[in-house]
C-alpha atoms as a PDB file:
ATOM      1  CA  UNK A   1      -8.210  12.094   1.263  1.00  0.00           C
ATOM      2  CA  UNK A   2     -11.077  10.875   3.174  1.00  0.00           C
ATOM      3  CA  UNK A   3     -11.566   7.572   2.730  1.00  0.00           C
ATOM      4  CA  UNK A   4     -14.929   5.511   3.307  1.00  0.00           C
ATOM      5  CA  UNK A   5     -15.123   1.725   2.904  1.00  0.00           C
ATOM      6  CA  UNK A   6     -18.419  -0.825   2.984  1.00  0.00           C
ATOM      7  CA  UNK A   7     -18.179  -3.488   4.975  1.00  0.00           C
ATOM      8  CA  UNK A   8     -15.491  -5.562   5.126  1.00  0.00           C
ATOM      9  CA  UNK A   9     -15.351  -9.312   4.790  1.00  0.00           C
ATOM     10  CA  UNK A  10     -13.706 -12.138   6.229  1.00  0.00           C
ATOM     11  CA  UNK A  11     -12.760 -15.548   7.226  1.00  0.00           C
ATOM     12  CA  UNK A  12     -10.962 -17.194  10.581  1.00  0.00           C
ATOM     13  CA  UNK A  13     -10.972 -20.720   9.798  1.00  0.00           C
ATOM     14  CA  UNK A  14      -9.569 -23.277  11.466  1.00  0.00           C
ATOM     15  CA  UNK A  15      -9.802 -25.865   8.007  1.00  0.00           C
ATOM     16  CA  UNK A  16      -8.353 -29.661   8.854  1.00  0.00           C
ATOM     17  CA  UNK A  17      -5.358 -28.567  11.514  1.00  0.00           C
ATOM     18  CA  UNK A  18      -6.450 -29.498  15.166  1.00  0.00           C
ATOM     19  CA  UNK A  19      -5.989 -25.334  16.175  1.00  0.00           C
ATOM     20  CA  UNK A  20      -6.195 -22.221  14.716  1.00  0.00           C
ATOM     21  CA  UNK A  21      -3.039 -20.163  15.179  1.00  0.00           C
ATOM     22  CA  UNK A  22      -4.166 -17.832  12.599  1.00  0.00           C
ATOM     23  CA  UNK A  23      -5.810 -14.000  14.435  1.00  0.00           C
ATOM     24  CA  UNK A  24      -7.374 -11.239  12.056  1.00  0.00           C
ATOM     25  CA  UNK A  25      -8.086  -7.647  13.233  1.00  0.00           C
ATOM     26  CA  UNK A  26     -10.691  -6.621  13.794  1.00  0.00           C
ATOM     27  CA  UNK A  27     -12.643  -8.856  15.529  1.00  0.00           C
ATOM     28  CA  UNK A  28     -15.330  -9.597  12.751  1.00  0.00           C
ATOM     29  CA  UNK A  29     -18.125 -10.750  15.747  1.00  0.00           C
ATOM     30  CA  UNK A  30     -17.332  -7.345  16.992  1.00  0.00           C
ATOM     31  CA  UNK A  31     -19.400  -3.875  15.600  1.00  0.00           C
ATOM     32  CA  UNK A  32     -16.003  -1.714  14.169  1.00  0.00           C
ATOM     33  CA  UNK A  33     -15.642   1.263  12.384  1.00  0.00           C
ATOM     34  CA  UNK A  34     -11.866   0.370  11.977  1.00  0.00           C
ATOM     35  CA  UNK A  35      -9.180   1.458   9.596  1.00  0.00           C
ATOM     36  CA  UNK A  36      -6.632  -0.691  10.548  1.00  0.00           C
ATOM     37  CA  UNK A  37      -6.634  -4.699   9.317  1.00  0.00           C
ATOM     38  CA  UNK A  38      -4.436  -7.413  10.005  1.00  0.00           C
ATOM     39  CA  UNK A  39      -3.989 -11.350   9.304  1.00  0.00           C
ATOM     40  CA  UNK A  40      -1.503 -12.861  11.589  1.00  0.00           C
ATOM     41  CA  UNK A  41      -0.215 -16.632  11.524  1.00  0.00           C
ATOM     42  CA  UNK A  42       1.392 -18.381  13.966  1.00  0.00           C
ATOM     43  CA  UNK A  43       4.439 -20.360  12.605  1.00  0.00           C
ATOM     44  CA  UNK A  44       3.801 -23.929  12.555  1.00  0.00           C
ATOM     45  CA  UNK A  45       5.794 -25.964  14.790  1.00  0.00           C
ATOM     46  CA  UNK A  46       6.787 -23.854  17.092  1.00  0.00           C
ATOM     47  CA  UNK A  47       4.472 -23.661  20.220  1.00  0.00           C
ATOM     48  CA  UNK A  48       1.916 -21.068  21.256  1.00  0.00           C
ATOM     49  CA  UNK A  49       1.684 -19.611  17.324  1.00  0.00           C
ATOM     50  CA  UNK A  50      -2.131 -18.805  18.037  1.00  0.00           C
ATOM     51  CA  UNK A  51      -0.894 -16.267  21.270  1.00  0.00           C
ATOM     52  CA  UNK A  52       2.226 -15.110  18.749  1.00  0.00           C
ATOM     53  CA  UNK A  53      -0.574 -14.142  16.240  1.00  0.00           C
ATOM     54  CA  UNK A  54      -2.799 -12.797  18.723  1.00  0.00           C
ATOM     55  CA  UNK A  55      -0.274 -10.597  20.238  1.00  0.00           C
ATOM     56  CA  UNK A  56       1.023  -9.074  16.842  1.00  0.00           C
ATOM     57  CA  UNK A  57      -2.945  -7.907  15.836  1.00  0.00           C
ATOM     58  CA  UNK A  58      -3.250  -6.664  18.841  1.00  0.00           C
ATOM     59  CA  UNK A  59       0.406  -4.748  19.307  1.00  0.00           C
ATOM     60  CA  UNK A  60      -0.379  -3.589  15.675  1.00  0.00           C
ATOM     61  CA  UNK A  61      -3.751  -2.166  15.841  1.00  0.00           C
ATOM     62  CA  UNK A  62      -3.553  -0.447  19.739  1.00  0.00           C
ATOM     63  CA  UNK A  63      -0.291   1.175  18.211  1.00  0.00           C
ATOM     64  CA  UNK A  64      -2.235   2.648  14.857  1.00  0.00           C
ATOM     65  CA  UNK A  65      -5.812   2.901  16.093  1.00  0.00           C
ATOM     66  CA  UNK A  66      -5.370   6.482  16.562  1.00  0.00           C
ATOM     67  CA  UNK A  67      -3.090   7.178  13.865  1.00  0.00           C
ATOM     68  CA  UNK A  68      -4.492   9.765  11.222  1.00  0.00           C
ATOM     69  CA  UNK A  69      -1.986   8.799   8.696  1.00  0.00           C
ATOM     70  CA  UNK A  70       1.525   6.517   8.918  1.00  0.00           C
ATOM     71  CA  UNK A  71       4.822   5.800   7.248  1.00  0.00           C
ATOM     72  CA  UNK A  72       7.774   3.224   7.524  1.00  0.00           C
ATOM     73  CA  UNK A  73       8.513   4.807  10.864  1.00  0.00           C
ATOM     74  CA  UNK A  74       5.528   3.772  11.746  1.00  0.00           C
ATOM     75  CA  UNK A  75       5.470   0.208  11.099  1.00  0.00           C
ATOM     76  CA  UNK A  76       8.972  -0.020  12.722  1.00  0.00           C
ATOM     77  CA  UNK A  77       8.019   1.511  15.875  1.00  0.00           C
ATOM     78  CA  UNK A  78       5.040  -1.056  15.656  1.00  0.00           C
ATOM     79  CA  UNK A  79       7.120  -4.036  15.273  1.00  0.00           C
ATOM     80  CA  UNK A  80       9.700  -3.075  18.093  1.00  0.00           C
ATOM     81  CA  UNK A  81       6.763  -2.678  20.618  1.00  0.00           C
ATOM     82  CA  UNK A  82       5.245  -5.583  19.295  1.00  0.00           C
ATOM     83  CA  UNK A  83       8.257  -7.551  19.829  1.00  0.00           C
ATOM     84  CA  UNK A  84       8.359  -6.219  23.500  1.00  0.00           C
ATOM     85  CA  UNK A  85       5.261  -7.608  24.134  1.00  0.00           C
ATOM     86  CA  UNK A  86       5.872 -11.023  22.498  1.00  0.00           C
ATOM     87  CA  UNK A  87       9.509 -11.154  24.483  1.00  0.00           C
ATOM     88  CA  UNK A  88       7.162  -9.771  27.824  1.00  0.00           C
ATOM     89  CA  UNK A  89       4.691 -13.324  27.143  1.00  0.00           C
ATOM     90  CA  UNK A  90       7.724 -15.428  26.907  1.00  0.00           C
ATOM     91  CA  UNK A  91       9.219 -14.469  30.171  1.00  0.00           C
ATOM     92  CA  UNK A  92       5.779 -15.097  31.923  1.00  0.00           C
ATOM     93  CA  UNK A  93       5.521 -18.653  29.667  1.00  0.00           C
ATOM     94  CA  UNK A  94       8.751 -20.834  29.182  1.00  0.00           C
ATOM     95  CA  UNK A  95       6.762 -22.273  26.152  1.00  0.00           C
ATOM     96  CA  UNK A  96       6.263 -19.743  24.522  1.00  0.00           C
ATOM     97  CA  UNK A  97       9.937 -18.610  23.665  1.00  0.00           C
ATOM     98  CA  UNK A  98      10.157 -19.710  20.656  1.00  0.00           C
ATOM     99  CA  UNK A  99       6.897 -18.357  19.345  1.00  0.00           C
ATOM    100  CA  UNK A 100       6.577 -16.512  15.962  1.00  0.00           C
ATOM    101  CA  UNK A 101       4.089 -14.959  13.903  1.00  0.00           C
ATOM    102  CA  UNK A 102       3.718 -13.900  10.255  1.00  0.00           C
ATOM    103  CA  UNK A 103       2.302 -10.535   9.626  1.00  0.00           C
ATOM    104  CA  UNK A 104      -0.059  -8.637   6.925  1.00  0.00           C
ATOM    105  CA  UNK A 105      -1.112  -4.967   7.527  1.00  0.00           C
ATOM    106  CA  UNK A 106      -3.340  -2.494   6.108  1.00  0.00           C
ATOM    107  CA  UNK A 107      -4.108   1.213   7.441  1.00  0.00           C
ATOM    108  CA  UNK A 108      -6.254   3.173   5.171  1.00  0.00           C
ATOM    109  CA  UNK A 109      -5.799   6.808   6.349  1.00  0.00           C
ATOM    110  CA  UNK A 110      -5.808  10.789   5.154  1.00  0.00           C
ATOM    111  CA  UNK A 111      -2.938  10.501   2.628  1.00  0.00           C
ATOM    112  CA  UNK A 112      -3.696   6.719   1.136  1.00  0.00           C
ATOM    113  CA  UNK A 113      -2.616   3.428   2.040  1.00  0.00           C
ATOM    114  CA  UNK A 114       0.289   1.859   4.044  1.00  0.00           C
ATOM    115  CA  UNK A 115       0.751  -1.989   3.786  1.00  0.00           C
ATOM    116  CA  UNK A 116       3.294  -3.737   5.618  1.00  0.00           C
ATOM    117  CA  UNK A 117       4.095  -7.218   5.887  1.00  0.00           C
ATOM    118  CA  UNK A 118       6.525  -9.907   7.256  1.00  0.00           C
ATOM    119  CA  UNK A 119       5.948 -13.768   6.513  1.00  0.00           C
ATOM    120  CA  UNK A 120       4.439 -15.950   3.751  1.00  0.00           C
ATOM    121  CA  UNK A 121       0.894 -14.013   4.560  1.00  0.00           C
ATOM    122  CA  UNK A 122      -0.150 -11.638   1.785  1.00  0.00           C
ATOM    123  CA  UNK A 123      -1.462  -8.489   0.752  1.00  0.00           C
ATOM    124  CA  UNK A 124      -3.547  -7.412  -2.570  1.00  0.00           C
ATOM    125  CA  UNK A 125      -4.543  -4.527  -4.266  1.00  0.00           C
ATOM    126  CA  UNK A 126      -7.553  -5.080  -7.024  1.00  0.00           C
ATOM    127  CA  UNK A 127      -8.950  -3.034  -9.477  1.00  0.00           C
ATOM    128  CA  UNK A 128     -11.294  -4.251 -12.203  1.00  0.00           C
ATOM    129  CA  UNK A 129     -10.424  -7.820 -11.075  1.00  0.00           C
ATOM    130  CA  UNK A 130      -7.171  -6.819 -11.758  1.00  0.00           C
ATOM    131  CA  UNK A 131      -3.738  -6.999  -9.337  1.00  0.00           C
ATOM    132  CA  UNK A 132      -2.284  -3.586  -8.737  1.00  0.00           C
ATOM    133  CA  UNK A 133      -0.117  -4.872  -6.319  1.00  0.00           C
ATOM    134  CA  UNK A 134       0.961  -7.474  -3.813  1.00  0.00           C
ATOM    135  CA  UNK A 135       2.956  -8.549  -1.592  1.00  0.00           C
ATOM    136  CA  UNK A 136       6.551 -10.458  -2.201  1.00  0.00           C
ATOM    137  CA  UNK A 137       6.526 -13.752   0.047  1.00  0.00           C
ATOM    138  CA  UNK A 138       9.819 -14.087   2.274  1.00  0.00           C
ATOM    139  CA  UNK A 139      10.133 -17.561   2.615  1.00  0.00           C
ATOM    140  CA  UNK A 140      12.515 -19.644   1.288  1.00  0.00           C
ATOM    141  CA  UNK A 141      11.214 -20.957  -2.338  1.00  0.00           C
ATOM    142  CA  UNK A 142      10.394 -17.194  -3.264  1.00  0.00           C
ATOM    143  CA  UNK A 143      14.319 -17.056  -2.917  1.00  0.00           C
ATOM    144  CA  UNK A 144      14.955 -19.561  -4.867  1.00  0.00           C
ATOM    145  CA  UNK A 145      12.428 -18.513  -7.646  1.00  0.00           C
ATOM    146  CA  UNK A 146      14.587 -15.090  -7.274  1.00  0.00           C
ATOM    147  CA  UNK A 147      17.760 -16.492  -7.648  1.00  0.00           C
ATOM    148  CA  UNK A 148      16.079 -18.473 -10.483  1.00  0.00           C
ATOM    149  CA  UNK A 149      16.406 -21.963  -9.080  1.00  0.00           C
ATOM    150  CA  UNK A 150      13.070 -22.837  -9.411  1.00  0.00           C
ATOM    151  CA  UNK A 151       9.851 -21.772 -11.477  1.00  0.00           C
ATOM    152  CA  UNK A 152       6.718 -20.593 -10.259  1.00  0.00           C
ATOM    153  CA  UNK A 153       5.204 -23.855 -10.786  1.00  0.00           C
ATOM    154  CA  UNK A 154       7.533 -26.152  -8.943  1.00  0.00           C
ATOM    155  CA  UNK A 155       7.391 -23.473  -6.145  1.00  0.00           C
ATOM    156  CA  UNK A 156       3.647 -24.302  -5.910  1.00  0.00           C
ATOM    157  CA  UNK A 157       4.292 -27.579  -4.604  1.00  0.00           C
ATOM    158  CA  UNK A 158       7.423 -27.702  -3.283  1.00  0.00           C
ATOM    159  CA  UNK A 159       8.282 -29.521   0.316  1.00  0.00           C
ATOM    160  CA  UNK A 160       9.598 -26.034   1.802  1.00  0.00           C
ATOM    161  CA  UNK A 161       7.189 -24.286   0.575  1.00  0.00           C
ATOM    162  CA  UNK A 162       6.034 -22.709   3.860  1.00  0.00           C
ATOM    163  CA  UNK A 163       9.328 -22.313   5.416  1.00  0.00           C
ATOM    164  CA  UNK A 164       9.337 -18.823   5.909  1.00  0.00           C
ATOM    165  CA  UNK A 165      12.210 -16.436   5.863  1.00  0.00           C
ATOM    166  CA  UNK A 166      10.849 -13.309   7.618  1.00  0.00           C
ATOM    167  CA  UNK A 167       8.354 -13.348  10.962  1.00  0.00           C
ATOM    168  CA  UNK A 168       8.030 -11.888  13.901  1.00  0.00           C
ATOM    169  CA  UNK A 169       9.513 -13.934  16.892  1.00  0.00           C
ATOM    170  CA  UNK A 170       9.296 -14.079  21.102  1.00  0.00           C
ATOM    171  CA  UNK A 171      13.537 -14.382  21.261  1.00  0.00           C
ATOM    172  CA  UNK A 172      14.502 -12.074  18.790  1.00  0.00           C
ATOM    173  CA  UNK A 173      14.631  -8.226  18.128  1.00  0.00           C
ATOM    174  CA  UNK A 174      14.472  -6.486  14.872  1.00  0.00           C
ATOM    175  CA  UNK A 175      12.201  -7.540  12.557  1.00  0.00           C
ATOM    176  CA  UNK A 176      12.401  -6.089   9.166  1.00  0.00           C
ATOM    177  CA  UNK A 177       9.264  -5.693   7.126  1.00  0.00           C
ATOM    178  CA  UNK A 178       8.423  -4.915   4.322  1.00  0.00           C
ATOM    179  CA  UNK A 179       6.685  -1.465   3.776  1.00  0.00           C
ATOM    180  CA  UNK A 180       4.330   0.240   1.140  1.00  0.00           C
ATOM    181  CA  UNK A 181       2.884   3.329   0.931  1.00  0.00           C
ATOM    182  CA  UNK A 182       0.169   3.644  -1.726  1.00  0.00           C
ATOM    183  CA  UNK A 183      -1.960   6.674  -3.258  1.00  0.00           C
ATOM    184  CA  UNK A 184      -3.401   5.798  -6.380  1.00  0.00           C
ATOM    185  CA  UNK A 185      -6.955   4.560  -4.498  1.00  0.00           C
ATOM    186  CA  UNK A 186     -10.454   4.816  -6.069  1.00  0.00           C
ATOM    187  CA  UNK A 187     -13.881   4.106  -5.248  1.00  0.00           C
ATOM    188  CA  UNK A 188     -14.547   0.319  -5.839  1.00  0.00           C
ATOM    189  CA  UNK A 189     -10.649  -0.996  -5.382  1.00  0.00           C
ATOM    190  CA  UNK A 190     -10.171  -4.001  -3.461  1.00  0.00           C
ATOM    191  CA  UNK A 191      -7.577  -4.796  -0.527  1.00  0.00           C
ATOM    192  CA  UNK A 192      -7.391  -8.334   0.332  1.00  0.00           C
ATOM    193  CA  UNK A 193      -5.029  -9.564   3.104  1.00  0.00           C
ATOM    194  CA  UNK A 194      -5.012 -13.190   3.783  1.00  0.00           C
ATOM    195  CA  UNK A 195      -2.638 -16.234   5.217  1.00  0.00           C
ATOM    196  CA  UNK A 196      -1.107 -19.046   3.507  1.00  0.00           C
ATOM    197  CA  UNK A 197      -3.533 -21.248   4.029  1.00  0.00           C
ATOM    198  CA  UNK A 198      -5.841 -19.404   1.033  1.00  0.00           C
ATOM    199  CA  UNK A 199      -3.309 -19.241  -1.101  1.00  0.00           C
ATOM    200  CA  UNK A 200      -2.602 -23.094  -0.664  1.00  0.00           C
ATOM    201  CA  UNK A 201      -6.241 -23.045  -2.455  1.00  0.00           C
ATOM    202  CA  UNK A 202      -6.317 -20.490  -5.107  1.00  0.00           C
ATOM    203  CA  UNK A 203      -3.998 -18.894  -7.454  1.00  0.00           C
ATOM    204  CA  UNK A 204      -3.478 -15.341  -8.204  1.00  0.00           C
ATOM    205  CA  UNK A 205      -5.996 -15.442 -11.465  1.00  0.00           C
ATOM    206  CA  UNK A 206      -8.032 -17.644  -9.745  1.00  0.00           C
ATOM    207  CA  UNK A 207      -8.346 -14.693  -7.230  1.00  0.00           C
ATOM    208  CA  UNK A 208      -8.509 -11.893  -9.822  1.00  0.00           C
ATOM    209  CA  UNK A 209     -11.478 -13.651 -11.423  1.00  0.00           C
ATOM    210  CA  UNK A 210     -13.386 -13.900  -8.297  1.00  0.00           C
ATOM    211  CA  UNK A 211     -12.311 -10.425  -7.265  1.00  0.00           C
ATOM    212  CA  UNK A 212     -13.429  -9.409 -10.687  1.00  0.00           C
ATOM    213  CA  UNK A 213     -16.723 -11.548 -11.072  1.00  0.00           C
ATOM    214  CA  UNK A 214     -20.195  -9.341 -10.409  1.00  0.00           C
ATOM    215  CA  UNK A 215     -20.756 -11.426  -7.006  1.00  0.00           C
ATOM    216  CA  UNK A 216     -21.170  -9.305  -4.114  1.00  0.00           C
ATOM    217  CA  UNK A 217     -18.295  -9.330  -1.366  1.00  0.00           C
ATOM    218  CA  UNK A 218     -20.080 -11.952   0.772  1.00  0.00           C
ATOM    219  CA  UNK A 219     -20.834 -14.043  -2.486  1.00  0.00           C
ATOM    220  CA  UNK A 220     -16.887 -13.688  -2.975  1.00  0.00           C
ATOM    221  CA  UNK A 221     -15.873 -14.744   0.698  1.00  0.00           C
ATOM    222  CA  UNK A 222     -18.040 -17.970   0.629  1.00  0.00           C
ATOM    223  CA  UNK A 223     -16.708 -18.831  -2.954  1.00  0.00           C
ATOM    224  CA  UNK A 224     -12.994 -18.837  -1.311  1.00  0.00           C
ATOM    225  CA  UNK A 225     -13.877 -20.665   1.786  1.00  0.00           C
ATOM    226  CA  UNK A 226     -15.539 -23.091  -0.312  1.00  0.00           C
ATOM    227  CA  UNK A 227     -12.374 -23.433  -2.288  1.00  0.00           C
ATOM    228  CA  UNK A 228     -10.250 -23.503   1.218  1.00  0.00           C
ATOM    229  CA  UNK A 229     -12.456 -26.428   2.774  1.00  0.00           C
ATOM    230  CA  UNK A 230     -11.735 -28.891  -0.604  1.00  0.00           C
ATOM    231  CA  UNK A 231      -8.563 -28.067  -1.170  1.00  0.00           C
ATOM    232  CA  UNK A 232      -6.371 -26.814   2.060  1.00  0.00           C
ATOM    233  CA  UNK A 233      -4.405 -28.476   4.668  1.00  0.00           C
ATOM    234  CA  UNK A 234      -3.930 -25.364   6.902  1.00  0.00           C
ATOM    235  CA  UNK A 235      -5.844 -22.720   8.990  1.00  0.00           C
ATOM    236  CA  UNK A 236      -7.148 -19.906   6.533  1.00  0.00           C
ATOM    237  CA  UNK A 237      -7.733 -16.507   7.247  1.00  0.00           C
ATOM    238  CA  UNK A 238      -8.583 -13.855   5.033  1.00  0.00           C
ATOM    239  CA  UNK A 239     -10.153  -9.284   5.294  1.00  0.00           C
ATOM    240  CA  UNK A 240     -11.828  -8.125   2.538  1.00  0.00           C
ATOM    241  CA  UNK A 241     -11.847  -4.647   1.947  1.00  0.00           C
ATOM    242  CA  UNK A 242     -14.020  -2.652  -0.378  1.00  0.00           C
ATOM    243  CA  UNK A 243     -13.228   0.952  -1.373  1.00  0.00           C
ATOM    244  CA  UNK A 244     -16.817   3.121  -0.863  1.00  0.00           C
ATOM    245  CA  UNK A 245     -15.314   6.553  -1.740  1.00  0.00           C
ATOM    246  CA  UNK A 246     -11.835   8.568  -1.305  1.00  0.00           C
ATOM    247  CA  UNK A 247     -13.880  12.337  -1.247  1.00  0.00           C
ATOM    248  CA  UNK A 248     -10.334  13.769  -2.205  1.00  0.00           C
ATOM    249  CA  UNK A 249     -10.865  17.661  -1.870  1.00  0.00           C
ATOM    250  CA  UNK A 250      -9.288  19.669  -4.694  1.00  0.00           C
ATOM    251  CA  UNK A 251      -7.164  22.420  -3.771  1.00  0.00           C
ATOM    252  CA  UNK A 252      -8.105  25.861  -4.755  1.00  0.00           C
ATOM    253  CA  UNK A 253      -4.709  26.230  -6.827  1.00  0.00           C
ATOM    254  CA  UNK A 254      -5.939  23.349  -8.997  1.00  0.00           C
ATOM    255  CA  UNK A 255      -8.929  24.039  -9.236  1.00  0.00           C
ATOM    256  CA  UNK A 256      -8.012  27.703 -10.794  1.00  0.00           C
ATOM    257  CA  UNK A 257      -6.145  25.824 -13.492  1.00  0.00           C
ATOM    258  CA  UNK A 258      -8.567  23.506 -14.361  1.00  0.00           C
ATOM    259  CA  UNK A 259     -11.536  26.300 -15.165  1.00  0.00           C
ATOM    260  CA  UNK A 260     -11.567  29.312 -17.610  1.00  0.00           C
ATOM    261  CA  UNK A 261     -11.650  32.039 -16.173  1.00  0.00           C
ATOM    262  CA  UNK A 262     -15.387  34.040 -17.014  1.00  0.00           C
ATOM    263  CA  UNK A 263     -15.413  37.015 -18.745  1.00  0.00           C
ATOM    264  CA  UNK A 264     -16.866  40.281 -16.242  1.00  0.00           C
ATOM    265  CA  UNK A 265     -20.261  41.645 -16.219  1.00  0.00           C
ATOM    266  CA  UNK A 266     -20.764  45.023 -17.114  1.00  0.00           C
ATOM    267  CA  UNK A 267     -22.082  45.034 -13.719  1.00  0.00           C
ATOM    268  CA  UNK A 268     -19.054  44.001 -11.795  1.00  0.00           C
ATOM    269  CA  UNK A 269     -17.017  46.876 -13.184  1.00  0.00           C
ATOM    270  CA  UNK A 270     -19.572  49.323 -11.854  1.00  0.00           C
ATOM    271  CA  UNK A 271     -19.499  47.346  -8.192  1.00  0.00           C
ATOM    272  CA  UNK A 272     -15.994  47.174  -7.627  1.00  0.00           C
ATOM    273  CA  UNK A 273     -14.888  50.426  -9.591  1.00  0.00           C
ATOM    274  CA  UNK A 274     -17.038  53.447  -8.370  1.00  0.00           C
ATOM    275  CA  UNK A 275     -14.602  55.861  -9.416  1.00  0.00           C
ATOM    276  CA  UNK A 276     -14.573  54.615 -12.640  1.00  0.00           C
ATOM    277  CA  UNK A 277     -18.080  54.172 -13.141  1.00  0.00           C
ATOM    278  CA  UNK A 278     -18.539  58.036 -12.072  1.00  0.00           C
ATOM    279  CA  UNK A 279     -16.688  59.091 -14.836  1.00  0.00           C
ATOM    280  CA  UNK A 280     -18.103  57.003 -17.403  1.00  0.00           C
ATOM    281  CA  UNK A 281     -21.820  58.176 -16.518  1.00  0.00           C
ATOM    282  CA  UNK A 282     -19.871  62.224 -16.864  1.00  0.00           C
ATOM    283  CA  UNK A 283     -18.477  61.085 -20.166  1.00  0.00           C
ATOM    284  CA  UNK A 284     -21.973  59.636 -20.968  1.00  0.00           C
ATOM    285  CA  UNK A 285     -23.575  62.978 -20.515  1.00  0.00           C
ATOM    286  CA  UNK A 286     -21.414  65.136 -21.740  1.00  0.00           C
ATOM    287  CA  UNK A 287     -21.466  63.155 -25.099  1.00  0.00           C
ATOM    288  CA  UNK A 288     -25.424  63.454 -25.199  1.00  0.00           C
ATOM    289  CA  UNK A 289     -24.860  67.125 -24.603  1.00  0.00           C
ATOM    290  CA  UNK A 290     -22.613  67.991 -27.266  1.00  0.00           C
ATOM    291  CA  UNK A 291     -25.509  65.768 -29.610  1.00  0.00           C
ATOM    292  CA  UNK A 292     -28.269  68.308 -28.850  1.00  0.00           C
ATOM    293  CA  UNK A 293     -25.774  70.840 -29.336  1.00  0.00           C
ATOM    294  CA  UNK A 294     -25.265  69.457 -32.902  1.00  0.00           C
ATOM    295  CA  UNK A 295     -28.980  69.292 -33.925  1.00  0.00           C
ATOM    296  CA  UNK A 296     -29.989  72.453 -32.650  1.00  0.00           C
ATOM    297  CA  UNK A 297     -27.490  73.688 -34.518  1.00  0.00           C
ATOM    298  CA  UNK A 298     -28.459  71.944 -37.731  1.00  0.00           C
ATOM    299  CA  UNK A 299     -31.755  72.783 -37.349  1.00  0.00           C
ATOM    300  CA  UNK A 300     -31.329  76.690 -37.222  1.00  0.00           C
ATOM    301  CA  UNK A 301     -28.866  76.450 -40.672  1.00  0.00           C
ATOM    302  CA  UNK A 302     -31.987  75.015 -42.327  1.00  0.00           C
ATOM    303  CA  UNK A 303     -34.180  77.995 -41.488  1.00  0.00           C
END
C-alpha cells in the first residue's frame, strides 16, 4: 500500500489558559512530507507539562521517522525510550519530576495504519462523515461510564472529567498504551487526532457533521477553532489528515482470478507449436491432394 495524503491541517492553540502545554508533530510552520502525527498534552497541574508534551512528539516521531511500516512492538519500544528521555529531563530539572504527558499517534505506512494512544487525547477515523473508529479515553469517568456508574451525558460535565487514568510520566516506567493497527483505508478517509481541549467544544456528531459537510479541510479547521475559542477552557490542539490515494498494487495471483481467461488465436498455436503447425500444413496438403485425385477421377468415368 502506498499511501499519499493532501495536506494536513491543524491547530496549536493556547485558548484562555495562561500556557500552552499542548505540542503537535509535525511542526505545522515547518515544510514536511511526514507520515508520522502526534498531539501531546501536558497534564495539568503538574509542572513543566508543555516540555512533557514536547519530549513525547519528539521521542515518538525521531523513533518512527524512518519506519516503513510498525506494530505494537513498535509503539512499546517508543514509549520506553520516550520515557528515558522524560526520566533523562527530570534528573537535569528537579521540577520537572513529576511531569506527564498524554499521547495520540498516527503512522500511515506500507501495510495501513497504526494508532496508538495513552491519555484523554483522541484519535478518529472518518469516512463519509462517518466514525470508523476512535479512540477509548482512559481517564477516570470513562471508567465509570464502563462500569456503568454514570451515562454519557453526566460524563460530559462531570468535575473529574479530565482526571486521566493513563499518561506518560518523568518518575515512572511502563506505560501501557493502547494500540491499533488498521487496513481498511481509502482515498478521501479522514484521521483526526486532537486533545481534550476540542472535545471540551464539540461532540462526536458535532464532529462527524463537520467532517462530513462539503467544506474544504481548512474551512473545517477554522469551523472547530471557532467552536474552541466560545466554548473551551483549555489549550486545544488538533492534525487533520486527508487520505489522497492508497495505490494498493494487486498481486498477480488475484489478478488471474479476477479475469477470464481469453480464448487463443489461431495464431498463437502456430507461434508457440511449430511442430504442430508442420503437420497440420502436411495434413492440409495431403487432403487437397487426395481432392484432385477425386475429380480427375470423376471426370474420366464421365467420358
Amino acid at each position: 500500500m502506498n499511501i499519499s495524503i493532501y495536506p494536513p491541517q491543524s491547530l496549536n492553540e493556547q485558548g484562555k489558559r495562561s500556557n500552552n502545554e499542548d505540542s503537535i508533530f509535525p511542526n505545522p510552520l515547518a515544510k514536511s512530507n511526514s507520515n508520522v502525527f502526534l498531539v501531546c498534552d501536558g497534564v495539568g497541574g503538574e509542572p513543566c507539562g508543555e516540555h512533557a508534551s514536547r519530549i513525547v512528539a519528539t521521542s515518538f516521531s525521531d523513533y518512527f521517522k524512518n519506519k516503513q511500516v510498525s506494530d505494537v512492538e513498535d509503539v512499546l519500544t517508543a514509549i520506553s525510550l520516550t520515557e528515558k528521555a522524560m526520566q533523562q529531563f527530570g534528573e537535569q530539572h528537579k521540577e520537572a519530576r513529576k511531569m506527564a504527558s498524554t499521547m495520540t499517534f498516527l503512522h500511515l505506512h506500507q501495510k495501513g495504519a497504526t494508532i496508538a494512544h495513552i491519555g484523554d487525547s483522541r484519535v478518529y477515523h472518518f469516512r463519509n462523515g462517518k466514525i470508523l473508529f476512535k479512540t477509548a479515553d482512559h481517564s477516570w469517568v470513562n471508567e465509570m461510564v464502563k462500569a456503568g456508574v454514570l451515562d454519557l451525558e453526566t460524563a460530559l460535565t462531570h468535575a473529574y472529567r479530565n482526571v486521566v487514568t493513563r499518561v506518560v510520566q518523568c518518575n515512572h516506567q511502563g506505560a501501557q498504551p493502547e494500540t491499533e493497527l488498521i487496513s481498511d483505508i481509502q482515498a478521501e478517509d479522514l484521521f483526526f487526532l486532537c486533545s481534550d481541549g476540542i472535545l471540551e467544544s464539540l461532540t462526536d456528531m458535532q464532529l462527524e457533521f463537520i467532517m462530513g459537510d462539503k467544506m474544504d479541510d481548512k474551512e473545517k479547521i477554522e469551523t472547530i477553532q471557532e467552536a474552541c475559542k466560545e466554548r473551551s477552557k483549555d489549550n486545544f490542539s488538533c492534525y487533520l489528515i486527508r487520505i489522497r490515494s492508497t495505490n494498493a498494487p494487486v498481486e498477480p495471483s488475484s489478478l488471474a482470478d479476477m479475469t477470464d481467461p481469453l480464448p487463443p488465436k489461431i495464431g498463437d498455436d502456430f507461434q508457440t507449436d511449430p511442430e504442430g503447425a508442420g503437420l497440420m500444413a502436411k495434413a492440409v496438403w495431403v487432403l487437397l491432394g487426395i481432392s484432385l485425385i477425386a475429380m480427375l477421377l470423376m471426370v474420366l468415368n464421365q467420358k
